[in-house]
PDB file of N, CA and C in Angstrom:
ATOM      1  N   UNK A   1     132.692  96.328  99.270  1.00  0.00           N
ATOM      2  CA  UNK A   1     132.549  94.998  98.699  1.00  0.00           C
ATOM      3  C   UNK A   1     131.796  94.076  99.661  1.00  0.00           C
ATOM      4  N   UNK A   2     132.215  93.813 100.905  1.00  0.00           N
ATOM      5  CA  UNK A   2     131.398  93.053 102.094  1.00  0.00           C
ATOM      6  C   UNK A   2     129.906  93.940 101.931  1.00  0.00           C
ATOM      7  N   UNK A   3     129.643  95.137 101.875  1.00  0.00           N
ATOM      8  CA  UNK A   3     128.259  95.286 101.788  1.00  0.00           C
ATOM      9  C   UNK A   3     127.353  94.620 100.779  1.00  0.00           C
ATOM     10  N   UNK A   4     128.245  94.320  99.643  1.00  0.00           N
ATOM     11  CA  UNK A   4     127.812  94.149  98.536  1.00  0.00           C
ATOM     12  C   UNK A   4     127.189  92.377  98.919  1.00  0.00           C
ATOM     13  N   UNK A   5     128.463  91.685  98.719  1.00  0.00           N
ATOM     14  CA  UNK A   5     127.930  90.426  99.450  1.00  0.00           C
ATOM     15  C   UNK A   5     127.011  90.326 100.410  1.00  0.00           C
ATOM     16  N   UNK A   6     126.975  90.817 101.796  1.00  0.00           N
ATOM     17  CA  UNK A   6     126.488  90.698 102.466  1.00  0.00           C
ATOM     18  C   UNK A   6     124.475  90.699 101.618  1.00  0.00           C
ATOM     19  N   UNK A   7     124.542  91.583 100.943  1.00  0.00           N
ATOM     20  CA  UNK A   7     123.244  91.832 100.297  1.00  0.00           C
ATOM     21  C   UNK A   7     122.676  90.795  99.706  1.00  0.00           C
ATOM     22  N   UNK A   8     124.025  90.114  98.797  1.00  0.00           N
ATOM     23  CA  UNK A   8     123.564  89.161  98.073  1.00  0.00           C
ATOM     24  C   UNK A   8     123.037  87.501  98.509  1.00  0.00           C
ATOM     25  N   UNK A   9     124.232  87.525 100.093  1.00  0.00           N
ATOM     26  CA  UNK A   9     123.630  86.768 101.119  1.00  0.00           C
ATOM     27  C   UNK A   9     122.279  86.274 101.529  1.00  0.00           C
ATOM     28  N   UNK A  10     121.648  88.105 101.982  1.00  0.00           N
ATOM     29  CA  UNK A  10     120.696  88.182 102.645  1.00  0.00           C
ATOM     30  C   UNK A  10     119.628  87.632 101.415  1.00  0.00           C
ATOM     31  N   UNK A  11     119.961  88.486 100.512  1.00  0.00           N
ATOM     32  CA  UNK A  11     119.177  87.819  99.050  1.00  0.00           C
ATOM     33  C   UNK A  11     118.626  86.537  99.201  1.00  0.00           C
ATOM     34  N   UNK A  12     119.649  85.418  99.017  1.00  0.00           N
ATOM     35  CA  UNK A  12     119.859  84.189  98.790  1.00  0.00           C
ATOM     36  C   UNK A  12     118.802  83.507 100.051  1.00  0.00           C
ATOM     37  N   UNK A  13     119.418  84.356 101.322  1.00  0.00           N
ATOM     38  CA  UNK A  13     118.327  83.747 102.204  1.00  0.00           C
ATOM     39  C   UNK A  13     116.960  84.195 102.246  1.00  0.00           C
ATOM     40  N   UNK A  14     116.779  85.026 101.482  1.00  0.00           N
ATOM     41  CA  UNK A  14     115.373  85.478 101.816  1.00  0.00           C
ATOM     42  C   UNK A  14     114.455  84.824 100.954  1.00  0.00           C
ATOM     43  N   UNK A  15     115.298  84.448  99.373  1.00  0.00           N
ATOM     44  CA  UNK A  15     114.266  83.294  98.661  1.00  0.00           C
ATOM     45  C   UNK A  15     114.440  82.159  98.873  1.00  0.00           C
ATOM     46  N   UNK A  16     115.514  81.744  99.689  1.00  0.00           N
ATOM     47  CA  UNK A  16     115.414  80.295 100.039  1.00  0.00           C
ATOM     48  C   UNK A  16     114.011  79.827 101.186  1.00  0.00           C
ATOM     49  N   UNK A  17     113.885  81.084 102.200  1.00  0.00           N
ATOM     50  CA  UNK A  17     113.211  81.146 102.980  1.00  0.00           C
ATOM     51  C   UNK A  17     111.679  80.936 102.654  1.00  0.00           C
ATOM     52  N   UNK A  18     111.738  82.435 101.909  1.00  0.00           N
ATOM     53  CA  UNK A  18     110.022  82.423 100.886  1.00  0.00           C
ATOM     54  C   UNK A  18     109.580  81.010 100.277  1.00  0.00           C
ATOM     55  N   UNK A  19     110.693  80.378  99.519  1.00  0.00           N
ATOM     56  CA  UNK A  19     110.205  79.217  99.097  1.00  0.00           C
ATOM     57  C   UNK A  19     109.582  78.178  99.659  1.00  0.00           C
ATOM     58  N   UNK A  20     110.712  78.119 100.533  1.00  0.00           N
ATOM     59  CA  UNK A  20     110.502  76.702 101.861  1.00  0.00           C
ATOM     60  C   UNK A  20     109.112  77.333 102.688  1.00  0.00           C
ATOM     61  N   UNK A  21     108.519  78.587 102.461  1.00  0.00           N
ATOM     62  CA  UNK A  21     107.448  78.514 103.680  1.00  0.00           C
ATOM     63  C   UNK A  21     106.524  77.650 102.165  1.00  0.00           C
ATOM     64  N   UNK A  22     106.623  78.433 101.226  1.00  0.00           N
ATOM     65  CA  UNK A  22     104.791  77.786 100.428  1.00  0.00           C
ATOM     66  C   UNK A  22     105.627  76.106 100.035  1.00  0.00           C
ATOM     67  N   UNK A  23     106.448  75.621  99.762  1.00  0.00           N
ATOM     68  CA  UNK A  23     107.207  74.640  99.107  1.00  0.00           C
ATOM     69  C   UNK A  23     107.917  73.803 100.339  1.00  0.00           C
ATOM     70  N   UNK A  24     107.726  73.525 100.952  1.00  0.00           N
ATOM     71  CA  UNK A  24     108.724  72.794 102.106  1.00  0.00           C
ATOM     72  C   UNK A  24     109.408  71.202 101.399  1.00  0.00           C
ATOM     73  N   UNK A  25     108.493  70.874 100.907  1.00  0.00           N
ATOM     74  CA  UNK A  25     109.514  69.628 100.115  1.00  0.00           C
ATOM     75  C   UNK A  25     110.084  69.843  98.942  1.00  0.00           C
ATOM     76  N   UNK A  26     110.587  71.277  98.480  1.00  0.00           N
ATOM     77  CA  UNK A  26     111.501  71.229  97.453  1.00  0.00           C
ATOM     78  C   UNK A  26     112.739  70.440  97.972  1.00  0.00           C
ATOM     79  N   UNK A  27     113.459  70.040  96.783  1.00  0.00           N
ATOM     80  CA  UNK A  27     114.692  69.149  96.827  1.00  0.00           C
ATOM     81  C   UNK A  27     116.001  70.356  96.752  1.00  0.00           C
ATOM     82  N   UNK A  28     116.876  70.503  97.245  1.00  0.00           N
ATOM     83  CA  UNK A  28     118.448  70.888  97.203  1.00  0.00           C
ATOM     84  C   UNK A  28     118.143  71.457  95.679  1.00  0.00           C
ATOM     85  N   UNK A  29     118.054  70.705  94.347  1.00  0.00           N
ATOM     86  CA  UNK A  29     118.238  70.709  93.431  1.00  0.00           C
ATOM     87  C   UNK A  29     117.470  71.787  92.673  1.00  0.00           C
ATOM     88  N   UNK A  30     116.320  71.697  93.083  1.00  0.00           N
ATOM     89  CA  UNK A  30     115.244  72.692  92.556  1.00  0.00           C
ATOM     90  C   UNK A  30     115.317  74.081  93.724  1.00  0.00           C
ATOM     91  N   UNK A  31     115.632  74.158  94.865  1.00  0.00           N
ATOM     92  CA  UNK A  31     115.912  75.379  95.759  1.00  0.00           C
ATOM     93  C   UNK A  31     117.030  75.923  94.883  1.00  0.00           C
ATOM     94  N   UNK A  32     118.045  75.512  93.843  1.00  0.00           N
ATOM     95  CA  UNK A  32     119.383  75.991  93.968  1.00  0.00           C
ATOM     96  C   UNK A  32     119.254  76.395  92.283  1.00  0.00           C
ATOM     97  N   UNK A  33     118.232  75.935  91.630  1.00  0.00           N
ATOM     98  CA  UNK A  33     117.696  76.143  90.335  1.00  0.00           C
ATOM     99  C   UNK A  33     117.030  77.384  90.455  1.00  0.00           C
ATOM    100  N   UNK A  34     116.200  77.467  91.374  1.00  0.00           N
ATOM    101  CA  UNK A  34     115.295  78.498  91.633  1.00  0.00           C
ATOM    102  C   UNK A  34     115.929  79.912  92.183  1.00  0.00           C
ATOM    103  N   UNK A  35     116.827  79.554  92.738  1.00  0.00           N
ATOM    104  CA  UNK A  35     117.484  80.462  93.390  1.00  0.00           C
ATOM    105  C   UNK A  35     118.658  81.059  92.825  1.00  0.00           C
ATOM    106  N   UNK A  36     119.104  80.243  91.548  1.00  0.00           N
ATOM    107  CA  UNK A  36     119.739  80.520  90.414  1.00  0.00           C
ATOM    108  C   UNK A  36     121.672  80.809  91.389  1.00  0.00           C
ATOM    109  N   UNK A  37     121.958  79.239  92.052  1.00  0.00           N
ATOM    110  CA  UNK A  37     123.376  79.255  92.608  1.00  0.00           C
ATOM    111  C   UNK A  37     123.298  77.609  92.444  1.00  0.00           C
ATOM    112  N   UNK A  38     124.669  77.095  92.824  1.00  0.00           N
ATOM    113  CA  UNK A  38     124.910  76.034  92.388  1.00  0.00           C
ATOM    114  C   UNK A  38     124.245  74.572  93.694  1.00  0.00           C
ATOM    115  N   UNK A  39     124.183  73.310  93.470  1.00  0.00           N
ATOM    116  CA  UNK A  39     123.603  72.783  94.257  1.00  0.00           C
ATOM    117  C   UNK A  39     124.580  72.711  95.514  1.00  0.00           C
ATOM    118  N   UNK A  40     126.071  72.381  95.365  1.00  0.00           N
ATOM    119  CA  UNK A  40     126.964  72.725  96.480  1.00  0.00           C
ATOM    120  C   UNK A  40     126.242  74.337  97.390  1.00  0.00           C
ATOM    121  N   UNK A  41     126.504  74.966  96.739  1.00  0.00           N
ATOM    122  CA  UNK A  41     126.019  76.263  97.311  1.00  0.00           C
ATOM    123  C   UNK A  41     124.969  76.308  97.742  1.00  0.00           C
ATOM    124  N   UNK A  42     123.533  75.714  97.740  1.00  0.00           N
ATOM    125  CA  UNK A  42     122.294  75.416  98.374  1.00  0.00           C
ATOM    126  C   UNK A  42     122.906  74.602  99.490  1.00  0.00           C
ATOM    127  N   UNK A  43     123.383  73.490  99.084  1.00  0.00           N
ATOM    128  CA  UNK A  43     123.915  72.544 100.638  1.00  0.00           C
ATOM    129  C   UNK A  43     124.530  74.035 101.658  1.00  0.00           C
ATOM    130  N   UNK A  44     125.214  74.048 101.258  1.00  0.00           N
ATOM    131  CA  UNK A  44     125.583  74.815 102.266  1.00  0.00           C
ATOM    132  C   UNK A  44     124.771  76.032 102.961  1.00  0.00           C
ATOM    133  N   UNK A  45     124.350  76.770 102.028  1.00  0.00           N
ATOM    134  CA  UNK A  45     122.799  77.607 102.650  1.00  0.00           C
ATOM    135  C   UNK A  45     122.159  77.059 103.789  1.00  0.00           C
ATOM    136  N   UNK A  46     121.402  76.101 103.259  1.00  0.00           N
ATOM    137  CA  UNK A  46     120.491  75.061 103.717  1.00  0.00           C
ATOM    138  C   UNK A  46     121.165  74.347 105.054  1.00  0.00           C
ATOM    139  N   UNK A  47     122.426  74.088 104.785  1.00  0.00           N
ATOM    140  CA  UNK A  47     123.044  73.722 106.450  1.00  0.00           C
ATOM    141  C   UNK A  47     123.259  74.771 107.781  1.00  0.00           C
ATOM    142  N   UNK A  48     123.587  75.875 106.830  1.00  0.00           N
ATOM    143  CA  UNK A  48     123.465  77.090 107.833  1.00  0.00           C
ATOM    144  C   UNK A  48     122.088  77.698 108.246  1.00  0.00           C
ATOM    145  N   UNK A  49     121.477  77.461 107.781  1.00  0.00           N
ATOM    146  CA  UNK A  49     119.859  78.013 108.196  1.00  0.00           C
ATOM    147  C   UNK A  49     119.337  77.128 108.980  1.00  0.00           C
ATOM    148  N   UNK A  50     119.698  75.598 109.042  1.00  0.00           N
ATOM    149  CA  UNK A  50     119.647  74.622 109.605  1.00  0.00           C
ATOM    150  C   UNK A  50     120.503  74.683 110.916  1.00  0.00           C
ATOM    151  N   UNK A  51     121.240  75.364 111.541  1.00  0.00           N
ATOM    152  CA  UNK A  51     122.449  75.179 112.331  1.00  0.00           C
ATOM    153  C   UNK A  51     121.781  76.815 113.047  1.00  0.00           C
ATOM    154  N   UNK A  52     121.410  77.854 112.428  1.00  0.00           N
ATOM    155  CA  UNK A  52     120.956  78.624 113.135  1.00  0.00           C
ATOM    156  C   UNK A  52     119.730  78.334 113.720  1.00  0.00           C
ATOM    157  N   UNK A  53     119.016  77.648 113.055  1.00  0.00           N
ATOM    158  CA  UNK A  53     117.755  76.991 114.054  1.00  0.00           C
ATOM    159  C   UNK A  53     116.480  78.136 112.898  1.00  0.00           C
ATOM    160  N   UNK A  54     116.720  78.454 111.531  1.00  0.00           N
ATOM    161  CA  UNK A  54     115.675  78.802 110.879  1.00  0.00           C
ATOM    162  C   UNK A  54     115.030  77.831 110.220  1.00  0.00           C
ATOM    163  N   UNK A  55     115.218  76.998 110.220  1.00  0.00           N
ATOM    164  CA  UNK A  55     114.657  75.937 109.402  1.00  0.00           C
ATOM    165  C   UNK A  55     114.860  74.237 109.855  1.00  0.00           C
ATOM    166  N   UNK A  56     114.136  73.363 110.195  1.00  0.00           N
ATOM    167  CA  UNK A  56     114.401  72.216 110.592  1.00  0.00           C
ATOM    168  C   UNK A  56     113.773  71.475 109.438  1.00  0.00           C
ATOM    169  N   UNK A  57     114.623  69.919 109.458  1.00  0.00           N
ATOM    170  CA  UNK A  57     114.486  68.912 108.693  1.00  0.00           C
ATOM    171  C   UNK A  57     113.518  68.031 108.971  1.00  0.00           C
ATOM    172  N   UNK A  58     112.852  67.456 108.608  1.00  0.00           N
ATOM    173  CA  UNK A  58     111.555  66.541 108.545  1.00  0.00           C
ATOM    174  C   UNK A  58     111.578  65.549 107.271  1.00  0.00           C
ATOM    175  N   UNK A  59     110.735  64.043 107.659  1.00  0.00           N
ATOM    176  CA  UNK A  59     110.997  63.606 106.281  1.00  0.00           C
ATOM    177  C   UNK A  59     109.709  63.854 106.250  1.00  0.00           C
ATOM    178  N   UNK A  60     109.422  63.151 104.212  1.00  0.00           N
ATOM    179  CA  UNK A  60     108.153  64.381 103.787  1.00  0.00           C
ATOM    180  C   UNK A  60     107.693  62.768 103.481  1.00  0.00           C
ATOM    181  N   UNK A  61     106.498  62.936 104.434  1.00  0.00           N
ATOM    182  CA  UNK A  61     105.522  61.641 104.680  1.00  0.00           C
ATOM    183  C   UNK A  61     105.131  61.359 103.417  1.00  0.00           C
ATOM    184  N   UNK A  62     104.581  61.926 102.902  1.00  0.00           N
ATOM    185  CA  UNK A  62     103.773  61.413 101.133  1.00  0.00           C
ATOM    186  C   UNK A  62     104.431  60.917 100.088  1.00  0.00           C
ATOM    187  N   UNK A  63     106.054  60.805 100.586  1.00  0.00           N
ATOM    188  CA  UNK A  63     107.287  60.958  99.480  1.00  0.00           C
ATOM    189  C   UNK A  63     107.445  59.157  99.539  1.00  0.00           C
ATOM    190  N   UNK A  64     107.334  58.268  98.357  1.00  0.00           N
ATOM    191  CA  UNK A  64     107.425  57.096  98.271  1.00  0.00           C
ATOM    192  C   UNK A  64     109.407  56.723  99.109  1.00  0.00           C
ATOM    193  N   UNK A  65     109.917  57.655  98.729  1.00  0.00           N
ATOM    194  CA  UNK A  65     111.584  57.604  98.704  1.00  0.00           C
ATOM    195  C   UNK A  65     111.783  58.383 100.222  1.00  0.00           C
ATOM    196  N   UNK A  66     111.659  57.463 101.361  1.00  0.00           N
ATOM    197  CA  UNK A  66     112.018  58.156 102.673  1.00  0.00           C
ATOM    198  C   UNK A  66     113.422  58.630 103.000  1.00  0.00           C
ATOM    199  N   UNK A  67     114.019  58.807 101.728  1.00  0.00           N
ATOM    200  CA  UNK A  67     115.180  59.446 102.216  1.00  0.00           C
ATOM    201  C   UNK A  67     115.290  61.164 101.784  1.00  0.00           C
ATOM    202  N   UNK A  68     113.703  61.559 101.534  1.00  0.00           N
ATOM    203  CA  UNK A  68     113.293  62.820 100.625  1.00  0.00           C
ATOM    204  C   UNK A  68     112.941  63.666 102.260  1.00  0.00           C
ATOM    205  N   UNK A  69     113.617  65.161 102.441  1.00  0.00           N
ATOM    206  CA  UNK A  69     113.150  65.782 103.202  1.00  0.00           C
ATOM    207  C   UNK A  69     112.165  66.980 103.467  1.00  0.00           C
ATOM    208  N   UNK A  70     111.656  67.576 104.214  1.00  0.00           N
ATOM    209  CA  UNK A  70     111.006  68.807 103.931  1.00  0.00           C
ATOM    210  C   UNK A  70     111.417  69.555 104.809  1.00  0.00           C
ATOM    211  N   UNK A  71     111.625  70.841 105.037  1.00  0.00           N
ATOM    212  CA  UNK A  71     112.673  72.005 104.658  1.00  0.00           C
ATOM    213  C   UNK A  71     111.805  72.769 105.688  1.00  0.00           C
ATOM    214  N   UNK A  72     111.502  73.040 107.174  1.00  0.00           N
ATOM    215  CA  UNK A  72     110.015  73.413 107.764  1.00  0.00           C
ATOM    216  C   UNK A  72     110.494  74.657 108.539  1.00  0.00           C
ATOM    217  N   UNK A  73     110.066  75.605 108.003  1.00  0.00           N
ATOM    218  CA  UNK A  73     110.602  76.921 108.547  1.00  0.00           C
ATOM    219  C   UNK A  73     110.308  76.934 110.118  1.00  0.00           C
ATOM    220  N   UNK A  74     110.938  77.091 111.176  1.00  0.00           N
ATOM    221  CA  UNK A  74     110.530  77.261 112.492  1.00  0.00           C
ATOM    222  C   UNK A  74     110.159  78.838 112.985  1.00  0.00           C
ATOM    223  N   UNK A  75     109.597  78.970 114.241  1.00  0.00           N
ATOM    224  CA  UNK A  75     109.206  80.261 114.180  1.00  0.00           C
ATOM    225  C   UNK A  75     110.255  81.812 114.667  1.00  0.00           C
ATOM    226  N   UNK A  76     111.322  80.576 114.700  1.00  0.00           N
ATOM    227  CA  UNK A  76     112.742  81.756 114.297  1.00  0.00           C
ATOM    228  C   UNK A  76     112.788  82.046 113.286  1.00  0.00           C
ATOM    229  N   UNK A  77     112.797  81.266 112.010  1.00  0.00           N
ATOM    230  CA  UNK A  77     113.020  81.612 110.282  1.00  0.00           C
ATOM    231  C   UNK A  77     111.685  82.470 110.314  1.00  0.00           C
ATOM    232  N   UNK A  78     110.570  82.090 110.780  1.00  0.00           N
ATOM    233  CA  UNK A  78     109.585  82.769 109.792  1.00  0.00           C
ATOM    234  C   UNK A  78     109.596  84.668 110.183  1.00  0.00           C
ATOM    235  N   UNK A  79     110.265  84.623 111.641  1.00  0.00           N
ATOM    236  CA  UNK A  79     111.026  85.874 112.291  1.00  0.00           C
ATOM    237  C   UNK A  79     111.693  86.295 111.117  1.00  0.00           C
ATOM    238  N   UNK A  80     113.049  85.777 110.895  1.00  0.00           N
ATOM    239  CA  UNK A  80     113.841  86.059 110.258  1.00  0.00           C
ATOM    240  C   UNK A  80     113.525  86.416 108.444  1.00  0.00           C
ATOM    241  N   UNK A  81     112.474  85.436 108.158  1.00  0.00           N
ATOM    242  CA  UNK A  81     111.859  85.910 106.832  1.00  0.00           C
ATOM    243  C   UNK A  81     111.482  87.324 106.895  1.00  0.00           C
ATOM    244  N   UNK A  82     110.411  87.557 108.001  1.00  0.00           N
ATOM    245  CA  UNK A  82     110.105  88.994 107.908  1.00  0.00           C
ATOM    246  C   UNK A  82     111.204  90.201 107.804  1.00  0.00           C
ATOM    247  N   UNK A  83     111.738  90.351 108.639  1.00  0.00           N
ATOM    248  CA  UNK A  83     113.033  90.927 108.593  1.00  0.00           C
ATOM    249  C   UNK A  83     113.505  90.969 107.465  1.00  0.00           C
ATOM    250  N   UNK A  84     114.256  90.168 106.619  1.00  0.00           N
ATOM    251  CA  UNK A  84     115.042  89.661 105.517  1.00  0.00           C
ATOM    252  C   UNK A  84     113.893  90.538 104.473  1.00  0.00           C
ATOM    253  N   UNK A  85     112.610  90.291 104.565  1.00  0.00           N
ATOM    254  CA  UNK A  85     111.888  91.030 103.594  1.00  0.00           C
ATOM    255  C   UNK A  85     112.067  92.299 103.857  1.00  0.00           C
ATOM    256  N   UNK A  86     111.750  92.706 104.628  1.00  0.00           N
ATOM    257  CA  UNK A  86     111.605  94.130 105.068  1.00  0.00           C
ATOM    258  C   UNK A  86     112.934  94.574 104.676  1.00  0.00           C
ATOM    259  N   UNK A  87     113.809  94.319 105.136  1.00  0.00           N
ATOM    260  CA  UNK A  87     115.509  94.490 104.083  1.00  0.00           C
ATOM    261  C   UNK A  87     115.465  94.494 102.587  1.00  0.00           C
ATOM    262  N   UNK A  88     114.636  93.688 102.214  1.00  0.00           N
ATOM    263  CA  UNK A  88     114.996  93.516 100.707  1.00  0.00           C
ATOM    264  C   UNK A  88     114.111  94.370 100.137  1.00  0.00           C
ATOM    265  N   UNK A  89     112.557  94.732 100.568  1.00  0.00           N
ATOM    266  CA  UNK A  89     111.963  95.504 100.290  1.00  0.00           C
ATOM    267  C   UNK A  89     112.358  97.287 100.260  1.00  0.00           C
ATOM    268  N   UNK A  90     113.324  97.332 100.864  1.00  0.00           N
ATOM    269  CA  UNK A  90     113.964  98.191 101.523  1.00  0.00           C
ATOM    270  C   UNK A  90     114.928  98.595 100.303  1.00  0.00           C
ATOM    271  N   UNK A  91     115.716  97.709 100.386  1.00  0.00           N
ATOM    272  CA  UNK A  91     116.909  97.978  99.182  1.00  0.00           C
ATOM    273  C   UNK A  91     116.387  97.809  97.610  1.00  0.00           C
ATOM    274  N   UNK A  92     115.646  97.241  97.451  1.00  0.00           N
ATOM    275  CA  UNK A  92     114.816  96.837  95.715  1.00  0.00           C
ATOM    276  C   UNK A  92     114.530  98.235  95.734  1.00  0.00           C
ATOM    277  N   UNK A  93     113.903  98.759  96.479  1.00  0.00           N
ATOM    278  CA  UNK A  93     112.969 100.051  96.321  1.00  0.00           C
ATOM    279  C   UNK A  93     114.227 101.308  96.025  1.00  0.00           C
ATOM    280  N   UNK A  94     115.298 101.208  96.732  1.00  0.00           N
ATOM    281  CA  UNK A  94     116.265 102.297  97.117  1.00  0.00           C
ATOM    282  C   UNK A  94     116.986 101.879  95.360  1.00  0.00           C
ATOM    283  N   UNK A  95     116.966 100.658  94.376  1.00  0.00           N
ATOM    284  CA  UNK A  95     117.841 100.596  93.802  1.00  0.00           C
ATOM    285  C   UNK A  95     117.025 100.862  92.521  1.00  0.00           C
ATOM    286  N   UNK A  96     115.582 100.502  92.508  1.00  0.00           N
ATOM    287  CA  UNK A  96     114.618 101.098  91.470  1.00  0.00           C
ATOM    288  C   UNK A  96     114.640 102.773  91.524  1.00  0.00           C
ATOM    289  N   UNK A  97     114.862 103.334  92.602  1.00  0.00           N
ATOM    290  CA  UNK A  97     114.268 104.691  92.640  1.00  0.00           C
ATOM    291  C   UNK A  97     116.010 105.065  91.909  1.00  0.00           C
ATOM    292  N   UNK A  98     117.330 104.656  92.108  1.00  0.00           N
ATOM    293  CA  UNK A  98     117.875 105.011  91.558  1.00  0.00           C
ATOM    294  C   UNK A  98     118.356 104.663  89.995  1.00  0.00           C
ATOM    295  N   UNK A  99     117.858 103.454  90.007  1.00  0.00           N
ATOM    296  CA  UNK A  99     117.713 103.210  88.049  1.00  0.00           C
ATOM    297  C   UNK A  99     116.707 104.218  87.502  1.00  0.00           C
ATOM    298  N   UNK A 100     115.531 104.464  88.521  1.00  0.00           N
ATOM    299  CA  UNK A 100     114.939 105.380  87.639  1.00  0.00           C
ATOM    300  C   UNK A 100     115.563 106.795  87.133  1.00  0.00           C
ATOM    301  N   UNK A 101     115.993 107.334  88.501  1.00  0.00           N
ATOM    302  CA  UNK A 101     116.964 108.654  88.099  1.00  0.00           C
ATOM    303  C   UNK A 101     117.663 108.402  86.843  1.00  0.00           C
ATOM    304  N   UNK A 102     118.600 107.344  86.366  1.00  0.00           N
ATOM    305  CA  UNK A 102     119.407 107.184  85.775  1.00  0.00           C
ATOM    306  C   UNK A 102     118.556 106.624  84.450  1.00  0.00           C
ATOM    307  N   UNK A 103     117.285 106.436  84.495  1.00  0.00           N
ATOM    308  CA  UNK A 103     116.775 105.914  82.899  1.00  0.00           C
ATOM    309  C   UNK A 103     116.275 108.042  82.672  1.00  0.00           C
ATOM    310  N   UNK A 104     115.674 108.375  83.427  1.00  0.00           N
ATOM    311  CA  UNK A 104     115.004 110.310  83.465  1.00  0.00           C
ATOM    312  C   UNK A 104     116.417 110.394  82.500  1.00  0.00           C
ATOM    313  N   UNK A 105     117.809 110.647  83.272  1.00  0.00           N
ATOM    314  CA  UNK A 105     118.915 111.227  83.094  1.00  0.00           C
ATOM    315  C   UNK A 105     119.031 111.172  81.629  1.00  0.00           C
ATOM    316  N   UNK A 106     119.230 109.711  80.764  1.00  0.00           N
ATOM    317  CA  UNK A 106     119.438 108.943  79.877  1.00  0.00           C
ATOM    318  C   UNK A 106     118.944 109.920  79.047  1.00  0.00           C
ATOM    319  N   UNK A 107     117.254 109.875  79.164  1.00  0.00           N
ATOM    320  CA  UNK A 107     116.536 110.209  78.287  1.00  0.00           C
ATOM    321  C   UNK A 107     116.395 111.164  77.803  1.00  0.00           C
ATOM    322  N   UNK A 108     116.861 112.204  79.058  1.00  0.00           N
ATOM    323  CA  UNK A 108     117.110 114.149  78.641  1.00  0.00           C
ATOM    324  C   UNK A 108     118.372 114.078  77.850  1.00  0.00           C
ATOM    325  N   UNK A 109     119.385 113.352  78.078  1.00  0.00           N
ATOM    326  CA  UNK A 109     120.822 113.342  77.260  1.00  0.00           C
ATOM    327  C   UNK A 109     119.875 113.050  75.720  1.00  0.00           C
ATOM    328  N   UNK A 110     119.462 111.970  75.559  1.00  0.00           N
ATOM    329  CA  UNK A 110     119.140 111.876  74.150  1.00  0.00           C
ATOM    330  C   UNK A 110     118.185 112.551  73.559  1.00  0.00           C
ATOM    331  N   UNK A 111     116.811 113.262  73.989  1.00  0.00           N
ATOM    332  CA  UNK A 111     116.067 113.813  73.825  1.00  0.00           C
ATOM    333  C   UNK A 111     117.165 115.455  73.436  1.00  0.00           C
ATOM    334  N   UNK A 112     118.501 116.067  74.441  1.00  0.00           N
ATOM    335  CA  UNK A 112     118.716 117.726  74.079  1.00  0.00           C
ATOM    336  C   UNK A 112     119.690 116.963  73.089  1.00  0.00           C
ATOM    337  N   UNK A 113     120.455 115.558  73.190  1.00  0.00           N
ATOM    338  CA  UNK A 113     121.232 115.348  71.734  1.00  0.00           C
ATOM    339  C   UNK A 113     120.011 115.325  70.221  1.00  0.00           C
ATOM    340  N   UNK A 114     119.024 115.090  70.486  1.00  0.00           N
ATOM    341  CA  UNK A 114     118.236 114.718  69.397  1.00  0.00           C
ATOM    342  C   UNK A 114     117.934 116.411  68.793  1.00  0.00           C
ATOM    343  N   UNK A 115     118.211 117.069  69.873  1.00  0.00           N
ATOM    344  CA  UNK A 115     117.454 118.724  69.256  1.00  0.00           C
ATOM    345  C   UNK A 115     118.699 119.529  68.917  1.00  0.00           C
ATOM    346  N   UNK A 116     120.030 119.062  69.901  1.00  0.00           N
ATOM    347  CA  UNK A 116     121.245 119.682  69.065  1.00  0.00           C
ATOM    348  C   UNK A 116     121.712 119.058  67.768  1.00  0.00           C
ATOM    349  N   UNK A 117     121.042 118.136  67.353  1.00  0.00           N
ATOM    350  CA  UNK A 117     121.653 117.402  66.022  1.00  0.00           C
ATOM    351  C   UNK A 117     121.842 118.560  65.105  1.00  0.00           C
ATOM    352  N   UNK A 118     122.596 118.226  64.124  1.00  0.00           N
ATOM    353  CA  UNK A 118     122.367 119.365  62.865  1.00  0.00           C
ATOM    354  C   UNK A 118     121.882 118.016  61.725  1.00  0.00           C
ATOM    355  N   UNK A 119     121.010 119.024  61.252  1.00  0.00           N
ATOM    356  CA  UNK A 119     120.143 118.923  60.295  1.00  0.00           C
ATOM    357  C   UNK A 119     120.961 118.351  59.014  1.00  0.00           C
ATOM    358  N   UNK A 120     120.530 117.402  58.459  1.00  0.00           N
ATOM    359  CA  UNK A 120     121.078 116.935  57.449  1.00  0.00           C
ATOM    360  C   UNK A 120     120.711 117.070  56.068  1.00  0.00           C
ATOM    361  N   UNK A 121     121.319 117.728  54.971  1.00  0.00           N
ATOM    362  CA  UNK A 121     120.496 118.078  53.750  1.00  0.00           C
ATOM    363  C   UNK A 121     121.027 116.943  52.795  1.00  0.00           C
ATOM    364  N   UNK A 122     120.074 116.685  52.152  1.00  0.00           N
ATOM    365  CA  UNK A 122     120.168 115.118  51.383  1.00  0.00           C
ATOM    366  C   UNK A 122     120.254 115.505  49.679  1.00  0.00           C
TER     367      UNK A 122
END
């Protein structure tokens, strides 16, 4: 179960990460939309990535509302992005290659059920 989470963790940080490099002034609101978890749950992301030193706060000069921030990956996060990809690239691949087994599998079950059928006379 902790592996399981742990995955979904790394998940969470790895598109929070991706985002904030092309997007740095997304808002809490739209990181947590995008990322499909709740906006509490972005705060808190976002404070811990902040507290490990992957990401620092900046306000976002062009923003009429100076209380708007931008989200600026440092060159620990952009470390840590790579990594985090290379993980996820890692596991996507390990979990496609086994859906695929399991769509092959599927398809021989229904393909030798389709040839053991008996024939129906009408």
């Amino acid at each position: 179960m902790a592996g399981r989470r742990d995955a979904l963790r790394d998940d969470v940080r790895f598109r929070v990460l991706r985002l904030l490099q092309d997007n740095p002034e997304m808002s809490q609101r739209q990181l947590a939309e995008a990322v499909g978890v709740s906006v509490g749950a972005m705060h808190y992301v976002l404070s811990a990535l902040v507290e490990k030193g992957l990401i620092k706060l900046g306000n976002f000069s062009a923003s009429r509302d100076k209380r708007r921030y931008a989200y600026l990956l440092t060159p620990k996060g952009v470390a840590e992005k790579a990594t985090l990809t290379r993980n996820f690239l890692k596991r996507k691949r390990k979990e496609f290659e086994a859906l695929k087994a399991e769509i092959e599998a599927v398809q021989a079950e229904m393909e030798l059920g389709a040839d053991m059928a008996p024939c129906r006379k009408r």
